[in-house]
C-alpha atoms as a PDB file:
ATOM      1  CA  UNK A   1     -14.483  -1.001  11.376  1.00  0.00           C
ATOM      2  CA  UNK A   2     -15.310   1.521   8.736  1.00  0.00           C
ATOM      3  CA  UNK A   3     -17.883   3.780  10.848  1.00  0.00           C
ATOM      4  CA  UNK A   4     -14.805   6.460  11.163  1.00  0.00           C
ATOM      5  CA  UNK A   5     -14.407   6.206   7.223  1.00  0.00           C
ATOM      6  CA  UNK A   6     -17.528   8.367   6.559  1.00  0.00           C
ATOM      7  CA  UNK A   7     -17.371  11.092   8.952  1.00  0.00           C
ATOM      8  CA  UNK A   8     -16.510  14.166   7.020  1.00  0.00           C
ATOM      9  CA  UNK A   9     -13.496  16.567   7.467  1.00  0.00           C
ATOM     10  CA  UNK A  10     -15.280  19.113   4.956  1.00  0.00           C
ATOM     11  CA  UNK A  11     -18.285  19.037   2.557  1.00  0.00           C
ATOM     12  CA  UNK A  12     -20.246  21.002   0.225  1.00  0.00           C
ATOM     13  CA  UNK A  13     -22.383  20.118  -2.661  1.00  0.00           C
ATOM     14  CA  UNK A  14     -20.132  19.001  -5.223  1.00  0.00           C
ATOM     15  CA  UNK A  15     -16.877  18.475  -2.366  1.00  0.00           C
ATOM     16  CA  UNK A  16     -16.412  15.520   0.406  1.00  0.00           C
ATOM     17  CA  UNK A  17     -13.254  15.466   2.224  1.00  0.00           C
ATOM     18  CA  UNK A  18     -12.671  12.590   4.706  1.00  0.00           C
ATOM     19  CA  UNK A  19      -9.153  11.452   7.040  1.00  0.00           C
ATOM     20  CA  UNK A  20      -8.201   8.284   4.849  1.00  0.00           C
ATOM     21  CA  UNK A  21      -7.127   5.188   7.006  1.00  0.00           C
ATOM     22  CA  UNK A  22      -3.727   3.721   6.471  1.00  0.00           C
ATOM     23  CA  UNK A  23      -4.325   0.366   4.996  1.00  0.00           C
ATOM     24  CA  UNK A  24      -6.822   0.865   3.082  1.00  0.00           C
ATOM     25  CA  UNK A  25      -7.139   0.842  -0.596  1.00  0.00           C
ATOM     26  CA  UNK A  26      -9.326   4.006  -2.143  1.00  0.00           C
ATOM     27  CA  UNK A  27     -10.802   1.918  -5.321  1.00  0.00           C
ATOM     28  CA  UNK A  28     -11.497  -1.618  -4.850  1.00  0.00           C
ATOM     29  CA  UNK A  29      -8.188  -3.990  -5.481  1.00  0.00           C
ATOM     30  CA  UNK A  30      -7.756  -7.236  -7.017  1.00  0.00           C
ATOM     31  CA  UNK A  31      -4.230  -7.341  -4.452  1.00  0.00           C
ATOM     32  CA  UNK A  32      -7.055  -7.441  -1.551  1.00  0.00           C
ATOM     33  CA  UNK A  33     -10.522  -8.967  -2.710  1.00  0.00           C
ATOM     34  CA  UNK A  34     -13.374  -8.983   0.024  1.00  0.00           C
ATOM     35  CA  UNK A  35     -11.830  -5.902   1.612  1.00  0.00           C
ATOM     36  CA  UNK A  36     -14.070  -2.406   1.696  1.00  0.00           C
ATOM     37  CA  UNK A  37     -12.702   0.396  -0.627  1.00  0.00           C
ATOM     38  CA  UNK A  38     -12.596   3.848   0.708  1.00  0.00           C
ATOM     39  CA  UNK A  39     -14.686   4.682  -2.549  1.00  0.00           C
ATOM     40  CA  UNK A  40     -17.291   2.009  -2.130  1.00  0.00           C
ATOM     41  CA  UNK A  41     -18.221   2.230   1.705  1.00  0.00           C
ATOM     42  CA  UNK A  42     -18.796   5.915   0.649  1.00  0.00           C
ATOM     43  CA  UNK A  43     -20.633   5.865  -2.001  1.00  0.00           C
ATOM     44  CA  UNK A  44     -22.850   2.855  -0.190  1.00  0.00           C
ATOM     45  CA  UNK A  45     -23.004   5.305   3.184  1.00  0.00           C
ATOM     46  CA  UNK A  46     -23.897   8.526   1.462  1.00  0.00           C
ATOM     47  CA  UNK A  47     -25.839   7.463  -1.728  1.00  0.00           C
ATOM     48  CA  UNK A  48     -23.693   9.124  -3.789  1.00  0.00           C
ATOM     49  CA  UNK A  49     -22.784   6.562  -6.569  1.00  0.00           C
ATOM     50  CA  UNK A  50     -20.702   8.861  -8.785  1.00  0.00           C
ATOM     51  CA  UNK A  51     -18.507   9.745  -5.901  1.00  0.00           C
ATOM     52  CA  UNK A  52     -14.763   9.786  -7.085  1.00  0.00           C
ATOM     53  CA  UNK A  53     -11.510  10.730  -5.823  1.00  0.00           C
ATOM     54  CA  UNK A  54     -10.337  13.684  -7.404  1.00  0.00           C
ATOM     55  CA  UNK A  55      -6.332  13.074  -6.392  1.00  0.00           C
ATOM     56  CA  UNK A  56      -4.092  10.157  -5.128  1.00  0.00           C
ATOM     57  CA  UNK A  57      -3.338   8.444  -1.659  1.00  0.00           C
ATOM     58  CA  UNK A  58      -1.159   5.331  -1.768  1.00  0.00           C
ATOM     59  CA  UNK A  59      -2.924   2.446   0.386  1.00  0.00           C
ATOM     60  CA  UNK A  60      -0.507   2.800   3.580  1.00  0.00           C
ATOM     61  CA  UNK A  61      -0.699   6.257   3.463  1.00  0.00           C
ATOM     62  CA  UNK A  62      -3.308   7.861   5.734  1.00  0.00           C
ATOM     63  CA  UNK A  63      -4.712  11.621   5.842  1.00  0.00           C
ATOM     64  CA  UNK A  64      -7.048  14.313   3.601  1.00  0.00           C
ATOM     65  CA  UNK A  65      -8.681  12.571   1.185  1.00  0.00           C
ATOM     66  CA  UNK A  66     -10.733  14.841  -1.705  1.00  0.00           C
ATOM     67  CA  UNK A  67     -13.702  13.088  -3.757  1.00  0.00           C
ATOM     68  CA  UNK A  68     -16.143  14.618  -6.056  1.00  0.00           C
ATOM     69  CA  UNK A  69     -19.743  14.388  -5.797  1.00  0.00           C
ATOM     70  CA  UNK A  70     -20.578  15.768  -9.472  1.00  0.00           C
ATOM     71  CA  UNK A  71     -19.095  15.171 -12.937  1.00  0.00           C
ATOM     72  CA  UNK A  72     -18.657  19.204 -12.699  1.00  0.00           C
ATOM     73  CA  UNK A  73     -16.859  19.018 -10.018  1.00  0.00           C
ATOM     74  CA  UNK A  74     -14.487  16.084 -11.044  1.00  0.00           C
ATOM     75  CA  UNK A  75     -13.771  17.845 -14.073  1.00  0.00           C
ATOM     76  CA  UNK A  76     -12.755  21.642 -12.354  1.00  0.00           C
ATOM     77  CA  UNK A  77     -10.934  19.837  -9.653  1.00  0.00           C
ATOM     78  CA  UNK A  78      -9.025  18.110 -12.197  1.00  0.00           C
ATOM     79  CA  UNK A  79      -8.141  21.200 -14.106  1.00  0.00           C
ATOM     80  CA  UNK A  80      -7.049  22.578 -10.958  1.00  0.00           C
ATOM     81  CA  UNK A  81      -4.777  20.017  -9.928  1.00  0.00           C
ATOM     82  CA  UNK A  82      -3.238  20.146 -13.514  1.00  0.00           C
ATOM     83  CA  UNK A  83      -2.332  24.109 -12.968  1.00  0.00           C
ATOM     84  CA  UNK A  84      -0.505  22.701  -9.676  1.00  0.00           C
ATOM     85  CA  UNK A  85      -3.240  25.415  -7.735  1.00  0.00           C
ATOM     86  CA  UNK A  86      -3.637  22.506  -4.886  1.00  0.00           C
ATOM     87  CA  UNK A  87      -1.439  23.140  -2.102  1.00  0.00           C
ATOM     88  CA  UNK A  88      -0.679  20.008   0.454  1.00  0.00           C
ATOM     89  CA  UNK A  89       1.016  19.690   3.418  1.00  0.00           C
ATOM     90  CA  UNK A  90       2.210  16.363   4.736  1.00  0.00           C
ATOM     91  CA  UNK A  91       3.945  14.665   8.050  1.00  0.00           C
ATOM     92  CA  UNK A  92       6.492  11.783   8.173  1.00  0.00           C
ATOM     93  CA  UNK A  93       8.863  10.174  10.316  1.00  0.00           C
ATOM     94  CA  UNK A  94      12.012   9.616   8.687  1.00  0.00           C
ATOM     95  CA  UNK A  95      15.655   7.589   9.648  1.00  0.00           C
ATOM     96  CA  UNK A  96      18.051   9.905  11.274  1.00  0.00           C
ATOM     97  CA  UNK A  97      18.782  13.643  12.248  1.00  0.00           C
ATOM     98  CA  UNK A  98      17.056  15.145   9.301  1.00  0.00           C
ATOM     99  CA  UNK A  99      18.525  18.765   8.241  1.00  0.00           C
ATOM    100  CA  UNK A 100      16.355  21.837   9.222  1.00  0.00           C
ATOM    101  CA  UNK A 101      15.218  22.361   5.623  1.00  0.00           C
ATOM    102  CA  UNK A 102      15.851  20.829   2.218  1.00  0.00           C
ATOM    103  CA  UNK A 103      14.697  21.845  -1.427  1.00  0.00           C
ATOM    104  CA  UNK A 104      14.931  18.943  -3.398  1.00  0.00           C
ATOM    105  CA  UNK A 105      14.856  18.843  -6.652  1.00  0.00           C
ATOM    106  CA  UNK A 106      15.967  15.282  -8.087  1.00  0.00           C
ATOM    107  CA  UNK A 107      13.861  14.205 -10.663  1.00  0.00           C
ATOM    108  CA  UNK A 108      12.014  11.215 -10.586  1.00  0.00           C
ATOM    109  CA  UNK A 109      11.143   8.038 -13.366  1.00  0.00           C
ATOM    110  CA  UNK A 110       7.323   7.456 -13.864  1.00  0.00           C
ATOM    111  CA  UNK A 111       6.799   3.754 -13.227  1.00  0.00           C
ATOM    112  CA  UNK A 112       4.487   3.299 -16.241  1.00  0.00           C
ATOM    113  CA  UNK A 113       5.819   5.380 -19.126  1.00  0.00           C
ATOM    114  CA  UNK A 114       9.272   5.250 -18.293  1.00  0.00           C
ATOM    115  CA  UNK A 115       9.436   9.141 -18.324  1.00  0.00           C
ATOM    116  CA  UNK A 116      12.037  10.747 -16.016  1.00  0.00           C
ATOM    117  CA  UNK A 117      10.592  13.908 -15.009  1.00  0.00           C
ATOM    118  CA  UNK A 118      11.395  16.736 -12.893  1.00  0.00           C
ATOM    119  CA  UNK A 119      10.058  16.575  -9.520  1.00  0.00           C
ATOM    120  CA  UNK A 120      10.404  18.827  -6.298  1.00  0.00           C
ATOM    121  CA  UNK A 121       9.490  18.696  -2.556  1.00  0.00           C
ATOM    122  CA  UNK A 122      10.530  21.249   0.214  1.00  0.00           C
ATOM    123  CA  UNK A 123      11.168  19.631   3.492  1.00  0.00           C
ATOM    124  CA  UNK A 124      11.593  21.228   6.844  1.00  0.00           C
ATOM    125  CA  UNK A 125      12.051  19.218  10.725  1.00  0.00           C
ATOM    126  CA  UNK A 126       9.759  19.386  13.096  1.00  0.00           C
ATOM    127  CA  UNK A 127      11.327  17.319  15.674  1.00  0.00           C
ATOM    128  CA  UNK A 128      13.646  14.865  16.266  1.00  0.00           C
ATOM    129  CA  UNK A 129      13.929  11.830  18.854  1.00  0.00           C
ATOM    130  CA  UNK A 130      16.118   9.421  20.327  1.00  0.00           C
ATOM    131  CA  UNK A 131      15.474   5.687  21.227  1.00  0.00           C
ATOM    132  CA  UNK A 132      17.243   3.301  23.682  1.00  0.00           C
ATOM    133  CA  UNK A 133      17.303   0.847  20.595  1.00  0.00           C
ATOM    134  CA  UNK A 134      20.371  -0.353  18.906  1.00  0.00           C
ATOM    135  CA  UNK A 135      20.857  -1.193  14.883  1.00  0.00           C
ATOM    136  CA  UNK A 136      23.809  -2.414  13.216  1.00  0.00           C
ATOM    137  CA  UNK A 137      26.030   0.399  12.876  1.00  0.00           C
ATOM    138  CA  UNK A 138      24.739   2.811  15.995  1.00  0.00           C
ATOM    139  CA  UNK A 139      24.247   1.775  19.511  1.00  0.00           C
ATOM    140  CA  UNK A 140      20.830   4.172  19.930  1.00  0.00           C
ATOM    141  CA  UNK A 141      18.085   4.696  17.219  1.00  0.00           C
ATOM    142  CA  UNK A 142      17.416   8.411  16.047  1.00  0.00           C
ATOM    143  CA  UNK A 143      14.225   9.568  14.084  1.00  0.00           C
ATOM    144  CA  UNK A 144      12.749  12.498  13.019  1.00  0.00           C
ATOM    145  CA  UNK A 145       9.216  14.042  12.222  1.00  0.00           C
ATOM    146  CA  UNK A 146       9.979  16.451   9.080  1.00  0.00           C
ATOM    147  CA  UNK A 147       7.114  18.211   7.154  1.00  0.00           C
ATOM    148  CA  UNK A 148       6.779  18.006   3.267  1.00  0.00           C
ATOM    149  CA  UNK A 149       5.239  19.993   0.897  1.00  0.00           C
ATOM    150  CA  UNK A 150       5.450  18.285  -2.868  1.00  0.00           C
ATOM    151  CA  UNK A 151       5.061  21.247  -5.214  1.00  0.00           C
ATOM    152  CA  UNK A 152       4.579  18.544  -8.089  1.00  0.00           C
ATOM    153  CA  UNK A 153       2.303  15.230  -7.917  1.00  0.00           C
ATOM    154  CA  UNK A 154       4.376  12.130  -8.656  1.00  0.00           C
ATOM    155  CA  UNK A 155       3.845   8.796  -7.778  1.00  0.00           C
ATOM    156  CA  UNK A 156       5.121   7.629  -4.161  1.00  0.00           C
ATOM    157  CA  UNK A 157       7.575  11.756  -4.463  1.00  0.00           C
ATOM    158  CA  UNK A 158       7.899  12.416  -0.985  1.00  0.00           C
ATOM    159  CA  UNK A 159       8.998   8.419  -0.467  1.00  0.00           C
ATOM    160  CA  UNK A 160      11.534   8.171  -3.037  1.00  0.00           C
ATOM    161  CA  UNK A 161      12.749  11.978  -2.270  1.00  0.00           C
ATOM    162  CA  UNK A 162      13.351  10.992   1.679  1.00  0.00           C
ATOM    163  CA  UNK A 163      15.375   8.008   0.298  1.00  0.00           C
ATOM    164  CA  UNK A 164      17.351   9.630  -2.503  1.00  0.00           C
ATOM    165  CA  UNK A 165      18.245  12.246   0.190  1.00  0.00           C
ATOM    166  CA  UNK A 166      19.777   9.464   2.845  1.00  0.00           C
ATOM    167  CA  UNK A 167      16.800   9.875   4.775  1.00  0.00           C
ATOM    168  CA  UNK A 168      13.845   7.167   3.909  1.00  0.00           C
ATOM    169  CA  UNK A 169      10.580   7.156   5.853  1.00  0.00           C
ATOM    170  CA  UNK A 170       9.673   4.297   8.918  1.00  0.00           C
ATOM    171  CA  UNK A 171       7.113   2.091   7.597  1.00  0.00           C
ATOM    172  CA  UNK A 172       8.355   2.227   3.787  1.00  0.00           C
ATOM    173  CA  UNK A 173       8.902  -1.032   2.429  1.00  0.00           C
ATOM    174  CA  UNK A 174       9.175  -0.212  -1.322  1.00  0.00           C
ATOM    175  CA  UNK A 175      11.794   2.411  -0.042  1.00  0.00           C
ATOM    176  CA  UNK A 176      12.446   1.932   2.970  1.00  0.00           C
ATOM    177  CA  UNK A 177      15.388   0.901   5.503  1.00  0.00           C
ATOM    178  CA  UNK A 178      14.140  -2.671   6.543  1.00  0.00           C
ATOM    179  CA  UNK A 179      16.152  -2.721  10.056  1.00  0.00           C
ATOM    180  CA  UNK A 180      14.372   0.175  11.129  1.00  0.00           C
ATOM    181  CA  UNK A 181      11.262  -1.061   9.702  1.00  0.00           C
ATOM    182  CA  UNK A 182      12.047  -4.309  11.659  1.00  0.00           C
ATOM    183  CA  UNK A 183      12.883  -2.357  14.986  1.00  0.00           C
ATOM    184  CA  UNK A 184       9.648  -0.109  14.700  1.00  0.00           C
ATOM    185  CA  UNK A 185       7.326  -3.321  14.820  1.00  0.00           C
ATOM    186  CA  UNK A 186       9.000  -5.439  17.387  1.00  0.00           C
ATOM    187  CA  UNK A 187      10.403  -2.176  19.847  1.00  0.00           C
ATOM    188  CA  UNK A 188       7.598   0.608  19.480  1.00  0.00           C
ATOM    189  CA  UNK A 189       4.675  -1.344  18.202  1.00  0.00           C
ATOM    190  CA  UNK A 190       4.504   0.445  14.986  1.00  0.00           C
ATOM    191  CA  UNK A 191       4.118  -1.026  11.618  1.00  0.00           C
ATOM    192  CA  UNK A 192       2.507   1.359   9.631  1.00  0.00           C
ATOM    193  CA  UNK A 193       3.878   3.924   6.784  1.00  0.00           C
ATOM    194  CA  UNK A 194       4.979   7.036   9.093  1.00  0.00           C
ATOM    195  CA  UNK A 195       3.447   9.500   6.194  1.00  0.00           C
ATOM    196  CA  UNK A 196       0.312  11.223   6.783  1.00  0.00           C
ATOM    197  CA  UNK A 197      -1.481  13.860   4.860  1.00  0.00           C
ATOM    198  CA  UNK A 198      -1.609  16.507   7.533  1.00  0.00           C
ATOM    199  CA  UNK A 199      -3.434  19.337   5.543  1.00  0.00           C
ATOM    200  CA  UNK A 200      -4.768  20.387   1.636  1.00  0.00           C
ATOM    201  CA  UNK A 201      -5.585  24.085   0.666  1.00  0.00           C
ATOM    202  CA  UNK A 202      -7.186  25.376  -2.432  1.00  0.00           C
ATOM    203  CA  UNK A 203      -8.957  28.013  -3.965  1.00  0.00           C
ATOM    204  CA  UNK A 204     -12.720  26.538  -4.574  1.00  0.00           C
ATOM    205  CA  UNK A 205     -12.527  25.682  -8.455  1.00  0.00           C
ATOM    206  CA  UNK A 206     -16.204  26.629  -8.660  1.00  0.00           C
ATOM    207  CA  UNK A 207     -17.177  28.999  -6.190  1.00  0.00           C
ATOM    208  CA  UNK A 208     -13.587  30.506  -5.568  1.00  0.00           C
ATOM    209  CA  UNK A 209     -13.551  30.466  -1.234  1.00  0.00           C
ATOM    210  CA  UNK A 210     -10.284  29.574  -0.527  1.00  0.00           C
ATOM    211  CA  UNK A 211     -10.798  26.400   1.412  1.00  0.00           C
ATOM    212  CA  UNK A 212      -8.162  25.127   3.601  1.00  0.00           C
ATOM    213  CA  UNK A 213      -8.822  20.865   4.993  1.00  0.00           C
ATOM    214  CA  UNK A 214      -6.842  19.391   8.464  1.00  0.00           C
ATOM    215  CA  UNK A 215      -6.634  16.194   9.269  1.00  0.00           C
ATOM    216  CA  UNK A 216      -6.267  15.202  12.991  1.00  0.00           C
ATOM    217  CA  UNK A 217      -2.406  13.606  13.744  1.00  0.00           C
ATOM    218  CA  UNK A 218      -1.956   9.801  13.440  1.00  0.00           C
ATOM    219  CA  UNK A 219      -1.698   7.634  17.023  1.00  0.00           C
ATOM    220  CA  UNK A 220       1.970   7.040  15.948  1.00  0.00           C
ATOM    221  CA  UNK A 221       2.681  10.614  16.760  1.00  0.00           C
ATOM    222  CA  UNK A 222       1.975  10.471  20.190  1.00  0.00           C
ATOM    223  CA  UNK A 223       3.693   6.816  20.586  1.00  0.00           C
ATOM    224  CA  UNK A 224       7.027   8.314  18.931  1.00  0.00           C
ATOM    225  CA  UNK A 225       6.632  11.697  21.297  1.00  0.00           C
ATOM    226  CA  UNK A 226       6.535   9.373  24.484  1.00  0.00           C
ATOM    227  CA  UNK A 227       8.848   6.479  23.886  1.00  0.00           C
ATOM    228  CA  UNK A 228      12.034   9.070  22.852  1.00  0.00           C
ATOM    229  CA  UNK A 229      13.567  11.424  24.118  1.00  0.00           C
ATOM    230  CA  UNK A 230      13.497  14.681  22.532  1.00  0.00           C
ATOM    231  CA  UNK A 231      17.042  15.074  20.782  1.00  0.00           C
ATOM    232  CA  UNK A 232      18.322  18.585  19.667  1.00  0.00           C
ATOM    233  CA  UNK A 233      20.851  18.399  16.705  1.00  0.00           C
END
Protein backbone atom coordinates (compact mmCIF):
# COMPACT_ATOMS: atom_id res chain seq x y z
CA UNK A 1 0.00 0.00 0.00
CA UNK A 2 2.54 2.65 0.72
CA UNK A 3 5.33 1.56 -1.97
CA UNK A 4 3.99 4.72 -4.20
CA UNK A 5 4.44 6.97 -0.96
CA UNK A 6 8.28 7.07 -1.31
CA UNK A 7 8.93 7.56 -4.85
CA UNK A 8 10.16 11.06 -5.24
CA UNK A 9 8.71 13.94 -7.40
CA UNK A 10 12.04 16.03 -6.67
CA UNK A 11 15.08 15.73 -4.34
CA UNK A 12 18.23 17.26 -3.39
CA UNK A 13 20.26 17.18 -0.30
CA UNK A 14 18.41 19.08 2.12
CA UNK A 15 14.76 18.87 -0.26
CA UNK A 16 12.28 15.68 -0.78
CA UNK A 17 9.18 16.29 -2.60
CA UNK A 18 6.70 13.38 -2.95
CA UNK A 19 2.65 13.20 -4.58
CA UNK A 20 0.80 12.90 -1.09
CA UNK A 21 -2.12 10.28 -1.11
CA UNK A 22 -5.58 11.44 -0.25
CA UNK A 23 -6.38 9.80 2.99
CA UNK A 24 -3.60 9.87 4.53
CA UNK A 25 -2.49 11.75 7.52
CA UNK A 26 1.26 13.48 7.15
CA UNK A 27 2.20 13.14 11.11
CA UNK A 28 0.94 10.25 12.91
CA UNK A 29 -2.86 10.83 14.40
CA UNK A 30 -4.46 9.84 17.48
CA UNK A 31 -8.07 10.20 15.05
CA UNK A 32 -6.42 7.03 13.16
CA UNK A 33 -3.99 4.87 15.43
CA UNK A 34 -2.23 1.82 13.62
CA UNK A 35 -2.38 3.72 10.34
CA UNK A 36 1.20 4.73 8.49
CA UNK A 37 1.97 8.54 8.51
CA UNK A 38 3.26 10.06 5.39
CA UNK A 39 6.18 11.31 7.76
CA UNK A 40 6.96 7.99 9.34
CA UNK A 41 6.96 5.49 6.27
CA UNK A 42 9.50 8.14 5.00
CA UNK A 43 11.63 8.62 7.38
CA UNK A 44 11.59 4.51 7.99
CA UNK A 45 12.15 4.11 3.88
CA UNK A 46 14.88 6.66 3.46
CA UNK A 47 16.72 6.74 6.88
CA UNK A 48 16.21 10.08 7.26
CA UNK A 49 14.83 10.48 10.88
CA UNK A 50 14.73 14.28 11.02
CA UNK A 51 12.65 14.40 7.92
CA UNK A 52 9.80 17.06 8.36
CA UNK A 53 7.25 18.68 6.39
CA UNK A 54 8.08 22.07 5.75
CA UNK A 55 4.18 23.23 4.80
CA UNK A 56 0.57 21.84 5.23
CA UNK A 57 -1.70 19.21 3.39
CA UNK A 58 -5.04 18.43 5.04
CA UNK A 59 -5.47 14.45 5.25
CA UNK A 60 -8.06 14.17 2.19
CA UNK A 61 -6.18 16.34 0.26
CA UNK A 62 -3.72 14.72 -2.16
CA UNK A 63 -0.72 16.32 -4.29
CA UNK A 64 3.08 18.06 -3.80
CA UNK A 65 4.15 17.44 -0.64
CA UNK A 66 7.66 19.42 0.58
CA UNK A 67 9.77 17.88 3.63
CA UNK A 68 13.10 18.85 4.86
CA UNK A 69 15.95 16.66 5.25
CA UNK A 70 18.18 19.15 7.47
CA UNK A 71 17.44 21.49 10.39
CA UNK A 72 19.00 24.17 7.76
CA UNK A 73 16.78 23.50 5.51
CA UNK A 74 13.58 23.45 7.76
CA UNK A 75 14.55 26.65 9.04
CA UNK A 76 15.16 28.65 5.30
CA UNK A 77 12.12 26.95 3.98
CA UNK A 78 10.26 28.27 6.79
CA UNK A 79 11.48 31.78 6.37
CA UNK A 80 10.51 31.48 2.91
CA UNK A 81 7.11 30.47 3.31
CA UNK A 82 6.71 33.37 5.90
CA UNK A 83 7.77 36.07 3.01
CA UNK A 84 4.78 34.30 0.99
CA UNK A 85 7.96 33.51 -1.82
CA UNK A 86 6.21 29.85 -2.32
CA UNK A 87 4.03 29.86 -5.19
CA UNK A 88 1.26 26.83 -5.47
CA UNK A 89 -1.00 25.86 -7.86
CA UNK A 90 -3.95 23.63 -7.09
CA UNK A 91 -7.00 21.61 -8.95
CA UNK A 92 -10.59 21.04 -7.67
CA UNK A 93 -13.86 20.07 -8.72
CA UNK A 94 -16.41 22.29 -7.50
CA UNK A 95 -20.68 22.38 -7.53
CA UNK A 96 -21.93 24.21 -10.49
CA UNK A 97 -20.93 26.45 -13.57
CA UNK A 98 -18.06 28.14 -11.89
CA UNK A 99 -17.27 31.82 -13.37
CA UNK A 100 -14.17 32.10 -15.70
CA UNK A 101 -12.12 33.84 -13.00
CA UNK A 102 -12.62 35.10 -9.46
CA UNK A 103 -10.31 37.17 -7.01
CA UNK A 104 -11.48 36.54 -3.75
CA UNK A 105 -10.71 38.26 -1.09
CA UNK A 106 -13.06 37.37 2.01
CA UNK A 107 -11.23 37.01 4.97
CA UNK A 108 -11.17 34.08 6.91
CA UNK A 109 -11.36 33.14 11.11
CA UNK A 110 -8.32 31.03 12.34
CA UNK A 111 -9.85 28.03 14.09
CA UNK A 112 -7.43 28.20 17.05
CA UNK A 113 -6.86 31.84 17.95
CA UNK A 114 -10.02 33.12 16.92
CA UNK A 115 -8.23 35.71 14.63
CA UNK A 116 -10.16 36.82 11.51
CA UNK A 117 -7.63 37.52 9.02
CA UNK A 118 -7.40 38.57 5.56
CA UNK A 119 -7.14 35.88 3.14
CA UNK A 120 -7.06 35.70 -0.80
CA UNK A 121 -7.23 33.04 -3.59
CA UNK A 122 -7.48 33.68 -7.43
CA UNK A 123 -9.57 31.15 -9.17
CA UNK A 124 -9.92 30.52 -12.84
CA UNK A 125 -12.19 27.31 -14.80
CA UNK A 126 -10.73 24.88 -16.50
CA UNK A 127 -13.66 22.95 -17.53
CA UNK A 128 -16.95 22.27 -16.84
CA UNK A 129 -19.28 19.03 -17.15
CA UNK A 130 -22.64 17.83 -17.17
CA UNK A 131 -24.14 14.60 -15.60
CA UNK A 132 -27.37 12.63 -16.37
CA UNK A 133 -27.91 12.82 -12.47
CA UNK A 134 -30.68 14.62 -10.80
CA UNK A 135 -30.58 16.58 -7.16
CA UNK A 136 -33.27 18.29 -5.49
CA UNK A 137 -33.67 21.45 -7.16
CA UNK A 138 -32.12 20.57 -10.91
CA UNK A 139 -33.03 17.69 -13.03
CA UNK A 140 -29.08 17.18 -14.35
CA UNK A 141 -25.89 17.58 -12.15
CA UNK A 142 -23.24 20.26 -13.33
CA UNK A 143 -19.53 20.41 -12.05
CA UNK A 144 -16.61 22.10 -12.74
CA UNK A 145 -12.70 21.66 -12.57
CA UNK A 146 -11.43 25.36 -11.59
CA UNK A 147 -7.71 26.05 -10.73
CA UNK A 148 -6.63 27.91 -7.47
CA UNK A 149 -3.82 29.70 -6.57
CA UNK A 150 -3.96 30.82 -2.58
CA UNK A 151 -1.64 33.82 -2.42
CA UNK A 152 -1.90 33.44 1.53
CA UNK A 153 -1.66 30.02 3.64
CA UNK A 154 -4.75 29.55 5.80
CA UNK A 155 -6.15 26.65 7.14
CA UNK A 156 -8.63 24.55 4.79
CA UNK A 157 -8.59 28.66 2.28
CA UNK A 158 -9.34 27.31 -0.92
CA UNK A 159 -12.35 25.04 0.89
CA UNK A 160 -14.01 27.66 2.76
CA UNK A 161 -13.33 30.31 -0.26
CA UNK A 162 -15.23 27.79 -2.90
CA UNK A 163 -18.08 27.72 -0.29
CA UNK A 164 -18.30 31.37 0.73
CA UNK A 165 -18.38 32.01 -3.07
CA UNK A 166 -21.65 29.55 -3.74
CA UNK A 167 -19.39 27.16 -5.14
CA UNK A 168 -18.04 24.36 -2.47
CA UNK A 169 -15.76 21.54 -3.60
CA UNK A 170 -17.11 17.52 -4.24
CA UNK A 171 -15.74 15.49 -1.56
CA UNK A 172 -15.83 18.37 1.24
CA UNK A 173 -17.58 17.33 4.18
CA UNK A 174 -16.54 20.09 6.65
CA UNK A 175 -17.75 22.44 3.74
CA UNK A 176 -19.23 20.79 1.55
CA UNK A 177 -22.79 20.27 -0.24
CA UNK A 178 -23.74 16.75 1.21
CA UNK A 179 -26.26 15.82 -1.82
CA UNK A 180 -23.59 16.13 -4.16
CA UNK A 181 -21.26 14.49 -1.90
CA UNK A 182 -23.97 11.74 -1.64
CA UNK A 183 -24.48 11.57 -5.55
CA UNK A 184 -20.59 11.46 -6.24
CA UNK A 185 -20.25 8.11 -4.14
CA UNK A 186 -23.29 6.21 -5.14
CA UNK A 187 -23.43 7.66 -9.21
CA UNK A 188 -19.62 8.16 -10.21
CA UNK A 189 -17.83 6.09 -7.66
CA UNK A 190 -16.06 8.94 -6.14
CA UNK A 191 -15.69 9.67 -2.54
CA UNK A 192 -12.70 11.46 -2.16
CA UNK A 193 -11.93 15.41 -1.58
CA UNK A 194 -11.86 16.69 -5.40
CA UNK A 195 -8.69 19.08 -4.35
CA UNK A 196 -5.35 18.20 -5.44
CA UNK A 197 -2.11 20.01 -5.24
CA UNK A 198 -1.31 20.14 -8.92
CA UNK A 199 2.07 22.10 -8.78
CA UNK A 200 4.61 24.25 -6.12
CA UNK A 201 7.34 26.73 -7.43
CA UNK A 202 10.03 28.44 -5.52
CA UNK A 203 13.17 30.04 -5.63
CA UNK A 204 15.74 27.45 -3.80
CA UNK A 205 16.06 29.18 -0.22
CA UNK A 206 19.66 27.95 -0.15
CA UNK A 207 21.07 27.58 -3.40
CA UNK A 208 18.65 30.09 -5.24
CA UNK A 209 17.60 27.66 -8.67
CA UNK A 210 14.26 28.42 -9.12
CA UNK A 211 12.68 25.04 -8.73
CA UNK A 212 9.33 24.39 -10.05
CA UNK A 213 7.47 20.54 -8.56
CA UNK A 214 4.28 18.70 -10.70
CA UNK A 215 2.35 16.32 -9.48
CA UNK A 216 0.69 13.80 -11.91
CA UNK A 217 -3.51 14.40 -12.05
CA UNK A 218 -5.68 12.37 -9.62
CA UNK A 219 -7.79 9.12 -11.22
CA UNK A 220 -10.92 11.28 -10.48
CA UNK A 221 -9.95 13.48 -13.33
CA UNK A 222 -10.21 11.10 -15.89
CA UNK A 223 -13.55 9.45 -14.26
CA UNK A 224 -15.23 13.10 -14.25
CA UNK A 225 -13.78 13.73 -18.09
CA UNK A 226 -15.58 10.41 -19.24
CA UNK A 227 -18.80 10.12 -17.35
CA UNK A 228 -19.96 14.03 -18.46
CA UNK A 229 -20.39 15.64 -21.05
CA UNK A 230 -18.36 18.57 -21.71
CA UNK A 231 -20.74 21.67 -20.99
CA UNK A 232 -19.83 25.22 -22.34
CA UNK A 233 -21.36 28.09 -20.20
Amino acid sequence: MTEGWTIPLWEDADFLAVNKPAGVFVHDSELDRGAPSLTSVLRKSRDLPRLSPVHRLDRPTSGVLIFAKTDQGASSFGKMIQARALGKRYIAVVRGVFSEFVECNHPLKDDDDGVTRDCATTFARLESWEFPIATKRHARTRLSLVEALPLTGRRHQIRRHCKHLGNPIVGDTAHGDGEVNRLARQCLGIGALLLHARELWFSHPLSGVEVRIGAPDPAWLDTLRNSGRTFSP
